[in-house]
Protein backbone atom coordinates (compact mmCIF):
# COMPACT_ATOMS: atom_id res chain seq x y z
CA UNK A 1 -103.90 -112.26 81.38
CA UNK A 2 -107.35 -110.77 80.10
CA UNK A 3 -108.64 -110.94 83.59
CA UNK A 4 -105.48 -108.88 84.75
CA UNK A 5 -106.19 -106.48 81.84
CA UNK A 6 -109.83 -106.41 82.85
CA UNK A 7 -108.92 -105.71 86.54
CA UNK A 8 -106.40 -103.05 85.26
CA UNK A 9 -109.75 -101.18 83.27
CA UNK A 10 -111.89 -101.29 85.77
CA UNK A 11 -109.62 -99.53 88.47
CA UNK A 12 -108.64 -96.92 85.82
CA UNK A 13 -112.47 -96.48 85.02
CA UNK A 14 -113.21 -96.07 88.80
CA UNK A 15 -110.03 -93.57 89.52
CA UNK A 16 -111.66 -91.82 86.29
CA UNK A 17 -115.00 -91.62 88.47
CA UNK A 18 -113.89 -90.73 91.42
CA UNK A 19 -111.78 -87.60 90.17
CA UNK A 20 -114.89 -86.51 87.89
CA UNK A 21 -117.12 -86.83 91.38
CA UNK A 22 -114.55 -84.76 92.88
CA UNK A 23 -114.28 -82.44 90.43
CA UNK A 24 -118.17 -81.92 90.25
CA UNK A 25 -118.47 -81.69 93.44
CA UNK A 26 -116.11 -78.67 93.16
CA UNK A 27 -117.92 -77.15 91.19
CA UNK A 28 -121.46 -77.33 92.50
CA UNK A 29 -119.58 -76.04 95.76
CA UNK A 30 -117.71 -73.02 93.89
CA UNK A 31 -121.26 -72.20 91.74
CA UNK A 32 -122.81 -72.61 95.49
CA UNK A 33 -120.55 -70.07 97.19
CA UNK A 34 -120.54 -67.72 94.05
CA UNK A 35 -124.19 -67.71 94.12
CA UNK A 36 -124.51 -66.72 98.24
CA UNK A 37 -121.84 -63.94 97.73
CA UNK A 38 -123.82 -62.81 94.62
CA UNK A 39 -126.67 -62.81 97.34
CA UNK A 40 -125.31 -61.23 99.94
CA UNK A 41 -123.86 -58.40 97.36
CA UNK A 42 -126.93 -58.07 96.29
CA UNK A 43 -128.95 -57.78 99.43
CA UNK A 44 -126.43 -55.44 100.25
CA UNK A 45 -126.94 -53.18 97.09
CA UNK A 46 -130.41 -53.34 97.60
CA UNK A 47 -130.56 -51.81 101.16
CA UNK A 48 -127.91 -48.98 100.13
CA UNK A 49 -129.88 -48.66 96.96
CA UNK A 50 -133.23 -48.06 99.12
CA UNK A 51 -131.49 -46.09 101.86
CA UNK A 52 -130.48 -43.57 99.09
CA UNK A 53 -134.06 -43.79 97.74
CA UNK A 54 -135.28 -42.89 101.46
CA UNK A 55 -133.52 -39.76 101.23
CA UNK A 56 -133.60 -38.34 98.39
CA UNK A 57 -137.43 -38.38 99.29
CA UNK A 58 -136.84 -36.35 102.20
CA UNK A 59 -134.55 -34.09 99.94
CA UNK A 60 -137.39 -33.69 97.46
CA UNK A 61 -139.87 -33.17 100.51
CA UNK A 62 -137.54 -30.75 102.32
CA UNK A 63 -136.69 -28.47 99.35
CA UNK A 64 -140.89 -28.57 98.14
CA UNK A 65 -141.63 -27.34 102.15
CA UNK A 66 -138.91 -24.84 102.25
CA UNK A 67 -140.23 -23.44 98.96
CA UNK A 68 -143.86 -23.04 100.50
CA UNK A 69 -142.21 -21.62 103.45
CA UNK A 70 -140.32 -18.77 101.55
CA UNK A 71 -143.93 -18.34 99.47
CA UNK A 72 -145.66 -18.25 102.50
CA UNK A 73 -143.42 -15.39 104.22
CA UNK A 74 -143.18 -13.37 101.04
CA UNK A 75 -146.71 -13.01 100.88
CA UNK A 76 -147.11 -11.87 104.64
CA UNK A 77 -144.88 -9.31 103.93
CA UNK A 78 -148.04 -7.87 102.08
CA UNK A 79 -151.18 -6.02 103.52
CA UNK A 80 -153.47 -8.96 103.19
CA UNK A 81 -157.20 -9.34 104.25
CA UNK A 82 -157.91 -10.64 107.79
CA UNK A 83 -158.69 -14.39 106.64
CA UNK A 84 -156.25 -14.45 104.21
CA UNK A 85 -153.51 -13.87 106.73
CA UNK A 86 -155.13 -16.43 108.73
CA UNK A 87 -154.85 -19.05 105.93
CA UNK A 88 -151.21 -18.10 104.87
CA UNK A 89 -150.30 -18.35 108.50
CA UNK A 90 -151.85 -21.96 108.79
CA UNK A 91 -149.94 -22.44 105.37
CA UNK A 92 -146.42 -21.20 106.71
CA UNK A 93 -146.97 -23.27 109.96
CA UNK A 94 -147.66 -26.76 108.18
CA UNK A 95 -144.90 -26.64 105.17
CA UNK A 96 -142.23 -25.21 108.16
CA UNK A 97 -143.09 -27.95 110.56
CA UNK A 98 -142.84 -30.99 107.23
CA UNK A 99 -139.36 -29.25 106.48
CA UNK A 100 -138.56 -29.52 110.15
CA UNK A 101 -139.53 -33.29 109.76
CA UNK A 102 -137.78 -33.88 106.30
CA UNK A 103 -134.72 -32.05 107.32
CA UNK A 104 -134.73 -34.62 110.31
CA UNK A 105 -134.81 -37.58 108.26
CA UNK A 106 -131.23 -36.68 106.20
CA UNK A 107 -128.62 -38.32 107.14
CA UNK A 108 -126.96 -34.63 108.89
CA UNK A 109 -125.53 -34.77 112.55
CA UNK A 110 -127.93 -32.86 114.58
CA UNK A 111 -125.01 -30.17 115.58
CA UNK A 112 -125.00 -29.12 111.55
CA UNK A 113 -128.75 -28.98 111.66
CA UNK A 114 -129.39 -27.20 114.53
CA UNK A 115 -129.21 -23.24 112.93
CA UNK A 116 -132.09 -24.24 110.39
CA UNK A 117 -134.06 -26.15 112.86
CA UNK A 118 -133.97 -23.39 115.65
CA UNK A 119 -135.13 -20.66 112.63
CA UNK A 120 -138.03 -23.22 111.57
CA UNK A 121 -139.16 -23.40 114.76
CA UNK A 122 -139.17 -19.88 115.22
CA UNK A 123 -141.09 -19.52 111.62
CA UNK A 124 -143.99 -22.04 113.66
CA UNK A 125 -143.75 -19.56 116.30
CA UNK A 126 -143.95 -16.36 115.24
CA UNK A 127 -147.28 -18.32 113.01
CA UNK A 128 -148.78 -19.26 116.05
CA UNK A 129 -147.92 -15.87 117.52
CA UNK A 130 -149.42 -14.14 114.99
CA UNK A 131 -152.18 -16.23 114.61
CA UNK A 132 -153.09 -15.68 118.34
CA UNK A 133 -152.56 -11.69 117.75
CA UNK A 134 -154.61 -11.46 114.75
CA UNK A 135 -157.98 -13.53 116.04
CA UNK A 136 -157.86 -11.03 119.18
CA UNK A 137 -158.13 -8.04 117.16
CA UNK A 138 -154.35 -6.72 118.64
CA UNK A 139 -151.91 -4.74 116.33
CA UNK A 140 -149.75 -6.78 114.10
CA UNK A 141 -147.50 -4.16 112.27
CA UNK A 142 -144.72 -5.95 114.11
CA UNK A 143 -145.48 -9.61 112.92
CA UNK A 144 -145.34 -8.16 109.33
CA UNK A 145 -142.05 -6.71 109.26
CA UNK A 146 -140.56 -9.81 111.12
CA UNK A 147 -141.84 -11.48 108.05
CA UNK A 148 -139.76 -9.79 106.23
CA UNK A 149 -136.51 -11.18 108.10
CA UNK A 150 -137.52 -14.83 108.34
CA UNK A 151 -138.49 -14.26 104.71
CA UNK A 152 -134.26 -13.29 104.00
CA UNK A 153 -133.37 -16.12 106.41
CA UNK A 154 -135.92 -19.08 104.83
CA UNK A 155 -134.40 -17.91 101.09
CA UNK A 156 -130.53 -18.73 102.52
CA UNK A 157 -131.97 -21.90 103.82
CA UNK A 158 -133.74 -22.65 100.49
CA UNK A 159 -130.35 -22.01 98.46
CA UNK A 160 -128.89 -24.10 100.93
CA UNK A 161 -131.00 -27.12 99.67
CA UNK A 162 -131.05 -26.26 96.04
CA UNK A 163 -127.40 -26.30 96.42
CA UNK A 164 -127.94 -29.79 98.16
CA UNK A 165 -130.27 -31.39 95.52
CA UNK A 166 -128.19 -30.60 93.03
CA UNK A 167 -124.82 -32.00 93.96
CA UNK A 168 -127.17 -34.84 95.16
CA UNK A 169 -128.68 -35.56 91.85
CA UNK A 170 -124.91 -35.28 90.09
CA UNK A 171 -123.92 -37.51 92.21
CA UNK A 172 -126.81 -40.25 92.18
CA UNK A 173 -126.90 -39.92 95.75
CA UNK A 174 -127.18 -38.04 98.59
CA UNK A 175 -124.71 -35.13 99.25
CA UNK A 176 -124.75 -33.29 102.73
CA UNK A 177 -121.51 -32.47 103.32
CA UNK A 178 -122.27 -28.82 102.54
CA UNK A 179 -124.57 -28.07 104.72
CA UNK A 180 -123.35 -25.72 107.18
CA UNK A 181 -124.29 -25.07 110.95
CA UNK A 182 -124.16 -21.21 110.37
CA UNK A 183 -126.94 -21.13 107.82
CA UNK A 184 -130.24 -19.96 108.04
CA UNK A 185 -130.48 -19.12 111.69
CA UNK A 186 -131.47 -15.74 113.17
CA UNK A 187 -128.11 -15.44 115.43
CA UNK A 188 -127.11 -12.58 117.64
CA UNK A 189 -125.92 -10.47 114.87
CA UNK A 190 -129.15 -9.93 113.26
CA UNK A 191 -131.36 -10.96 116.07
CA UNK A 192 -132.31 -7.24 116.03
CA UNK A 193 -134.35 -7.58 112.90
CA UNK A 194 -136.92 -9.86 114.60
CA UNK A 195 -139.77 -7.78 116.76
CA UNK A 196 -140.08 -9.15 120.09
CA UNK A 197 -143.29 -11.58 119.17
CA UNK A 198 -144.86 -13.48 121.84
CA UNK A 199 -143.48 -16.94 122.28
CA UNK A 200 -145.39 -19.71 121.89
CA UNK A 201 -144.19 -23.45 123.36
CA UNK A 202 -143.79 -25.07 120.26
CA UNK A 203 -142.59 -29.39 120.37
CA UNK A 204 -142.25 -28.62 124.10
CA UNK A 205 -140.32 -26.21 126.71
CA UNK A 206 -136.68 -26.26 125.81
CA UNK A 207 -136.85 -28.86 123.38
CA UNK A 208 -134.07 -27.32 120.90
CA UNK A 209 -131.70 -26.18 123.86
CA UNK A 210 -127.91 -27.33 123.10
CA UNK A 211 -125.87 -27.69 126.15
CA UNK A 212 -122.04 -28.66 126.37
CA UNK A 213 -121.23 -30.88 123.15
CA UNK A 214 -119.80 -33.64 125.84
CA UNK A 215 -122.44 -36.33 125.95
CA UNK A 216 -122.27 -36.61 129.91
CA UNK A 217 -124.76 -39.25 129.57
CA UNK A 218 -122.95 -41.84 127.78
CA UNK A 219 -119.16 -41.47 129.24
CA UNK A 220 -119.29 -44.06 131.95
CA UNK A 221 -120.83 -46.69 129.55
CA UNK A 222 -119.29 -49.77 128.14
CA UNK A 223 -118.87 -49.25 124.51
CA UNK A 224 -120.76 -52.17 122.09
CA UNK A 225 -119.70 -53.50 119.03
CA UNK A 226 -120.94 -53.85 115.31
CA UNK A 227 -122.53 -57.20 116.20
CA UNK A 228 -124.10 -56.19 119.41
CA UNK A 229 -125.71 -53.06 117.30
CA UNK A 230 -127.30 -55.58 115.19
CA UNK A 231 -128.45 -57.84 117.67
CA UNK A 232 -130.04 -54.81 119.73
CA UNK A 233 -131.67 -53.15 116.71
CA UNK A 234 -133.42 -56.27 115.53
CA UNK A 235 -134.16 -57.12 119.38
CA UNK A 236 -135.90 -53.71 119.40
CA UNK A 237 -137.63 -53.50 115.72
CA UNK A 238 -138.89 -57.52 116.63
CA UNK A 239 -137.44 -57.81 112.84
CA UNK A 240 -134.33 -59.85 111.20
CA UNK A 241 -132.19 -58.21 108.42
CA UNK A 242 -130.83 -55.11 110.20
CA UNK A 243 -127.97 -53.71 108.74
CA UNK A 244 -125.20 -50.99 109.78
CA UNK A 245 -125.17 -48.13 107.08
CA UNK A 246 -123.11 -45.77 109.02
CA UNK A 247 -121.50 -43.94 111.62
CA UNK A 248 -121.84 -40.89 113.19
CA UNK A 249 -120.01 -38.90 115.54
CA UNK A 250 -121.30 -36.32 118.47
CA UNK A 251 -121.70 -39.10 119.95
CA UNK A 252 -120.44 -41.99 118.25
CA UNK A 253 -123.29 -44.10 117.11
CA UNK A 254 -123.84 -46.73 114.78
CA UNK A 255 -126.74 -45.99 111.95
CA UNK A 256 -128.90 -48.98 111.27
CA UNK A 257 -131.96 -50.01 108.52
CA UNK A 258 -133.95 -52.68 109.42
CA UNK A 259 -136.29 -53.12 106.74
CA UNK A 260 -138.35 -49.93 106.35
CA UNK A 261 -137.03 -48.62 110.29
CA UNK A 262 -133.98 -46.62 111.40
CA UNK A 263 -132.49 -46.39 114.64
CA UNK A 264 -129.00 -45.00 115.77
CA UNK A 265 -127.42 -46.62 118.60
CA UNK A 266 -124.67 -44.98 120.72
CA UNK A 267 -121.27 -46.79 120.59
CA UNK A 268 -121.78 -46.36 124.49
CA UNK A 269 -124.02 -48.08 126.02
CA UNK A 270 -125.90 -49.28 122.91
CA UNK A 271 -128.58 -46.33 123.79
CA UNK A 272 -131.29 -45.44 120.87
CA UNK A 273 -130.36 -41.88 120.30
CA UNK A 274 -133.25 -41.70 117.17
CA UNK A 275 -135.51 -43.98 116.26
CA UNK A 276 -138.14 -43.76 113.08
CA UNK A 277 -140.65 -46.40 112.09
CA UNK A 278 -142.58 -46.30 109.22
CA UNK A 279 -146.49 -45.47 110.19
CA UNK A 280 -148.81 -42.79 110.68
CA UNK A 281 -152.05 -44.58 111.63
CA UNK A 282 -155.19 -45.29 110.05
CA UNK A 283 -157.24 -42.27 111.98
CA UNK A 284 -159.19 -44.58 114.73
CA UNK A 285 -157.75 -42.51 117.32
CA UNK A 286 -158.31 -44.78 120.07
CA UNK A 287 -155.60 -43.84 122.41
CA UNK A 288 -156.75 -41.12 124.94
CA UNK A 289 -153.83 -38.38 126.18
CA UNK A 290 -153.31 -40.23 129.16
CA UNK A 291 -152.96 -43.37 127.51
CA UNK A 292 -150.12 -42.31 125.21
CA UNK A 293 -148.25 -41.09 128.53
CA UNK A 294 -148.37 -44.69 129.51
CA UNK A 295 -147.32 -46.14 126.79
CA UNK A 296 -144.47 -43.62 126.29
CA UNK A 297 -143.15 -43.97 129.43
CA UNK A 298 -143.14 -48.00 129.11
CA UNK A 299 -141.25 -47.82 125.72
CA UNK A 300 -138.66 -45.02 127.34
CA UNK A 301 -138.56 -47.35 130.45
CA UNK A 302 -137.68 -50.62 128.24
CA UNK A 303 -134.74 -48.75 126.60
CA UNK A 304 -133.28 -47.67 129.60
CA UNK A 305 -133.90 -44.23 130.05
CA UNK A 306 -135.64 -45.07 133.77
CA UNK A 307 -138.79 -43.50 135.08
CA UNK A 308 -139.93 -40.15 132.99
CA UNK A 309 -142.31 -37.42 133.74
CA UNK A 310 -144.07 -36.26 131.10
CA UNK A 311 -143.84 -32.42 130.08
CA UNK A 312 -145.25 -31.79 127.09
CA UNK A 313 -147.85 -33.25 124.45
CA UNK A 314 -149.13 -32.83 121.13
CA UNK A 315 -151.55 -34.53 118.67
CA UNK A 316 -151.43 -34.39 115.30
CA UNK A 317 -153.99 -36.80 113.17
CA UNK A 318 -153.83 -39.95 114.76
CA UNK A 319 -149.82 -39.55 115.85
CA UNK A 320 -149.33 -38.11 119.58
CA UNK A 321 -146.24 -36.88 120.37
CA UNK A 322 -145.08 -36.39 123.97
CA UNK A 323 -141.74 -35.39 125.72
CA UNK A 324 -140.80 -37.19 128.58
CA UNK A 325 -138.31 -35.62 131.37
CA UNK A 326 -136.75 -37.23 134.31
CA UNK A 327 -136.63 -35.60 137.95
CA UNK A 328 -134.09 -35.59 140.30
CA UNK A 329 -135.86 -35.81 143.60
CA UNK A 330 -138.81 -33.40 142.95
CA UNK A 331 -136.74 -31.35 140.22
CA UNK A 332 -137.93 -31.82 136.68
CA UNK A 333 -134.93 -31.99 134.60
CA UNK A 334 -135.97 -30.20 131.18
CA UNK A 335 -132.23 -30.47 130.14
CA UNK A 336 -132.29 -34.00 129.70
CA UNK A 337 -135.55 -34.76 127.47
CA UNK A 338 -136.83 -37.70 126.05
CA UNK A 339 -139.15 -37.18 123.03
CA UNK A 340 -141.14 -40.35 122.09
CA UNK A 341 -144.25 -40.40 118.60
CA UNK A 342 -146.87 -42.60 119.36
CA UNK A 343 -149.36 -44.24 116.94
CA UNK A 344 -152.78 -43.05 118.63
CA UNK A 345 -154.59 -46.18 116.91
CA UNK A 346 -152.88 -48.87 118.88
CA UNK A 347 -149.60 -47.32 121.13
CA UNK A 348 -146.81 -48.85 118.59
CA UNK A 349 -144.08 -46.64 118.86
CA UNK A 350 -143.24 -44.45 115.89
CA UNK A 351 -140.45 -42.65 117.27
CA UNK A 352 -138.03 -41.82 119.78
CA UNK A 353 -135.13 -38.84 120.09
CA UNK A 354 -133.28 -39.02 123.01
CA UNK A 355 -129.92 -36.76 122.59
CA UNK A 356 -131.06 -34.08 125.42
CA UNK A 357 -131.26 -37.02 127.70
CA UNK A 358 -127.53 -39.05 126.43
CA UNK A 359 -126.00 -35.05 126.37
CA UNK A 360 -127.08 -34.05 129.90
CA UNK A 361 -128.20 -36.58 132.35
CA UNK A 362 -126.14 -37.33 135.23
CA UNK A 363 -126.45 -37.16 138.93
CA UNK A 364 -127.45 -33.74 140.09
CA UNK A 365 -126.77 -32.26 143.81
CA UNK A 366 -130.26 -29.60 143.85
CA UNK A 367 -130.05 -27.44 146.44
CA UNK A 368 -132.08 -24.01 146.12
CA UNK A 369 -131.96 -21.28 148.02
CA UNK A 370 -135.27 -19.15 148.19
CA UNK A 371 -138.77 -20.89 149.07
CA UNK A 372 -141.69 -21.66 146.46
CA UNK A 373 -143.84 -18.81 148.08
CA UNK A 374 -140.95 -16.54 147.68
CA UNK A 375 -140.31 -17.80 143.90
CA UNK A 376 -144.20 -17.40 143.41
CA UNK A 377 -143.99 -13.55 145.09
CA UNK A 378 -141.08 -13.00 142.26
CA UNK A 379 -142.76 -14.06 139.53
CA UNK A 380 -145.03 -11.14 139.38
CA UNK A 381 -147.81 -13.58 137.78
CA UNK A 382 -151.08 -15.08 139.61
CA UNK A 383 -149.58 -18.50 140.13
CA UNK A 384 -151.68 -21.85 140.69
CA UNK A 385 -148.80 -24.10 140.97
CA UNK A 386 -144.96 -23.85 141.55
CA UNK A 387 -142.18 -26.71 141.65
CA UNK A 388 -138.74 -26.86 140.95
CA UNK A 389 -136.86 -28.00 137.74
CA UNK A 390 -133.48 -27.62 136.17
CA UNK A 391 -133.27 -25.54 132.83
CA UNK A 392 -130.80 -24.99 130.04
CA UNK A 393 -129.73 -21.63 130.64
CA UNK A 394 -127.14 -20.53 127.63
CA UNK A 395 -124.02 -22.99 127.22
CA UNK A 396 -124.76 -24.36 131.26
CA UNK A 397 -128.21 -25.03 133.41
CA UNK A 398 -129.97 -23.13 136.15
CA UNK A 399 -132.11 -24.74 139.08
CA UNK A 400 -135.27 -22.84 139.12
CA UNK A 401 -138.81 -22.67 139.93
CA UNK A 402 -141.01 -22.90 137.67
CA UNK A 403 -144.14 -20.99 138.19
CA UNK A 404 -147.31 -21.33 136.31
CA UNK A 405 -150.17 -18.74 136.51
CA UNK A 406 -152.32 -16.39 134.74
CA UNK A 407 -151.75 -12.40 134.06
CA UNK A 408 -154.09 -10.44 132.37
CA UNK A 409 -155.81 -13.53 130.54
CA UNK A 410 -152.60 -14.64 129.79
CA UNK A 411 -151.19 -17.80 130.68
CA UNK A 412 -147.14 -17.94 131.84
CA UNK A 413 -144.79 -20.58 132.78
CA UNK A 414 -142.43 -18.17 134.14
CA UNK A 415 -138.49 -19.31 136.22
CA UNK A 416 -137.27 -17.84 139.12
CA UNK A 417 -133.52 -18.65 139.73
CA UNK A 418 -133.86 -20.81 142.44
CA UNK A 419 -130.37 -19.43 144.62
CA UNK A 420 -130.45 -15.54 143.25
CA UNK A 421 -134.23 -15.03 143.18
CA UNK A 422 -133.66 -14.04 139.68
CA UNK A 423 -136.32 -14.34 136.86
CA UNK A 424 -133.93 -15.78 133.77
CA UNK A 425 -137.46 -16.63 131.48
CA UNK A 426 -140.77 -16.58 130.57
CA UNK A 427 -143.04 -18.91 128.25
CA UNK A 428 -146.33 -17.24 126.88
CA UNK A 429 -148.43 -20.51 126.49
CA UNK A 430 -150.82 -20.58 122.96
CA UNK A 431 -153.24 -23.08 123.13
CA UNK A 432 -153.63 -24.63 119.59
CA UNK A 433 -155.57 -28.04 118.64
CA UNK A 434 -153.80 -30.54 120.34
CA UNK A 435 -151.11 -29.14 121.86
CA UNK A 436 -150.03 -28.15 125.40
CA UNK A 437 -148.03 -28.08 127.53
CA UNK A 438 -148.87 -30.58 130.56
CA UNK A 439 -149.37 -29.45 134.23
């Protein structure tokens, strides 16, 4: 009978065990799984939390440059000495081009940006312009009274911002959805105001031309999903952790950190449509002009955008910058540009903006109509070289001959419609440190 009893204890004691395991064992696996979703939730709130950190310093940045900017301008309006011009002008042309770069960095679709980055490129122009006029002793009564106008047009973008920053700051975090496409530019209506200053080729011919909004490039692609974005971004960045933060439209394109790097990918086709990494260089400046051109054109290769040309280049500290086209037989197609930033210590690529190329490219019948030595006759310039390319030309494109040459100590890239003989523009090149446009 005790033994029975006994027995009896022992099983209750080890049914007693048993459940208590179990229920530990709960437990630890509840506390586990509470503890990764903490995790995760907080990884999570970590990258937004730096995201919004990452631009509200380009908010800060943009609205301290657009302030110099509007300084800048207001005191060219004045009768200054010779070298103080000259300083103001190297002033207005460095703050312009780092709100150009700030304004970039917001998280804007390019289509709403594209009024205040046409009128900051202009403001580097008409520097430049100005610049050149005023070390060669010409009259520059013009360049101050156009001033004047970019002066009005730099204070609507500058209330644009304020009015950014502070909804932004209200708001702990960024607000864009104000910022309008009709602000700040110098459009038809008041084109009139600006004096017809020499044009200088500033981040490359047609860099800022805006063609259909249809992204021709990207139609006939497969479309890729959230977890093929991931995968490609991290395959690219040769980094882990890449998250999606958004999604634009104009194209469709999914917005991705990785660590301290962006990229937008197109829903079609998965193509990098911007790319920024962190990383300006230590100065060694080891890379020589012709170097960066090879490296640019691997990196553009490896991301599919097939064998480029390049156009343009510019060096700035130890960052070179370079546009990359692709040709259609012997056409250069400056519609459908690739612009790639290349560290000049090493090659690593810095950057990469590729929504001329996604917008325009396609397969192009070229069939022209006059001969080179007839382009080169129309020109009206001392040519040393002629060959044909395919330009934007207002809301379509225009095969044309591009004819470079010299006319009173002046150096052209001028484009003779290749079927009506027709000269539809001219590029006055200004040679600054640098910069150039290649042959």
């Amino acid at each position: 009978m005790k033994n029975d009893v006994a027995l009896s204890i022992r099983k209750r004691r080890n049914v007693i065990f048993v459940c208590v395991s179990i229920i530990i064992g709960l437990c630890v696996a509840f506390a586990l799984m509470t503890t990764a979703y903490l995790l995760t939730d907080m990884r999570a709130a970590d990258n937004k939390a730096r995201l919004n950190d990452y631009y509200f310093e380009a908010l800060n940045e943009l609205s301290d440059e657009v302030d110099e900017t509007v300084l800048n301008l207001s005191k060219l309006t004045l009768s200054l000495s010779k070298g103080s011009t000259a300083a103001e002008l190297n002033a207005l042309s460095r703050h312009s081009a780092g709100a150009a770069c700030a304004l970039s960095r917001l998280p804007i679709d390019c289509e709403k940006t594209y009024s205040a980055m046409k009128l900051l490129n202009q403001i580097i122009d008409f520097a430049a312009s100005y610049g050149f006029s005023l070390a060669r002793g010409m009259k520059t009564d013009g360049f101050v009274e156009s001033a004047m106008a970019f002066r009005k047009a730099a204070e609507t973008l500058q209330q644009r911002v304020d009015e950014m920053m502070r909804r932004s700051v209200e708001k702990g975090e960024i607000d864009c959805s104000d910022f309008s496409p009709e602000i700040a530019g110098l459009g038809n209506e008041t084109q009139h105001e600006t004096p017809d200053y020499p044009e200088m080729i500033y981040d490359g011919p047609f860099s800022d031309s805006r063609l259909p909004v249809s992204f021709k490039g990207l139609e006939n692609l497969p479309e890729i999903d959230e977890e093929e974005a991931v995968n490609k971004a991290e395959s690219l960045l040769l980094k882990h952790g890449a998250v999606i933060v958004g999604k634009s439209s104009s194209p469709e394109a999914y917005e991705i950190e990785c660590g301290d790097s962006f990229v937008a990918l197109s829903v079609r086709g998965g193509m990098v449509l911007e790319l920024i990494v962190p990383g300006d260089g230590n100065g060694g400046k080891n890379l020589s002009e012709d170097d960066v051109y090879t490296h640019a054109a691997e990196y553009a290769a490896k991301l599919g955008y097939g064998d480029l040309y390049p156009v343009w280049y510019h060096a700035s500290g130890s960052v070179g910058y370079v546009n990359m086209a692709p040709k259609e037989g012997d056409a250069i197609l400056y519609t459908d540009l690739v612009k790639v930033k290349i560290s000049l210590d090493d090659g690593t690529l810095l950057g990469l903006e590729a929504t001329g190329y996604c917008r325009n490219h396609i397969k192009r019948i070229i069939e022209p109509k006059i001969s080179e030595a007839t382009a080169a006759k129309l020109s009206g310039i001392d040519y040393d070289f002629v060959r044909l390319c395919v330009i934007p030309d207002g809301e379509t494109e225009a095969t044309c001959f591009e004819v470079h040459g010299m006319k009173e100590d002046m150096e052209f890239y001028v484009y003779v419609d290749a079927v009506s003989g027709e000269k539809i523009k001219a590029m006055k090149v200004v040679t600054s440190d640098g910069g150039r446009l290649t042959a």
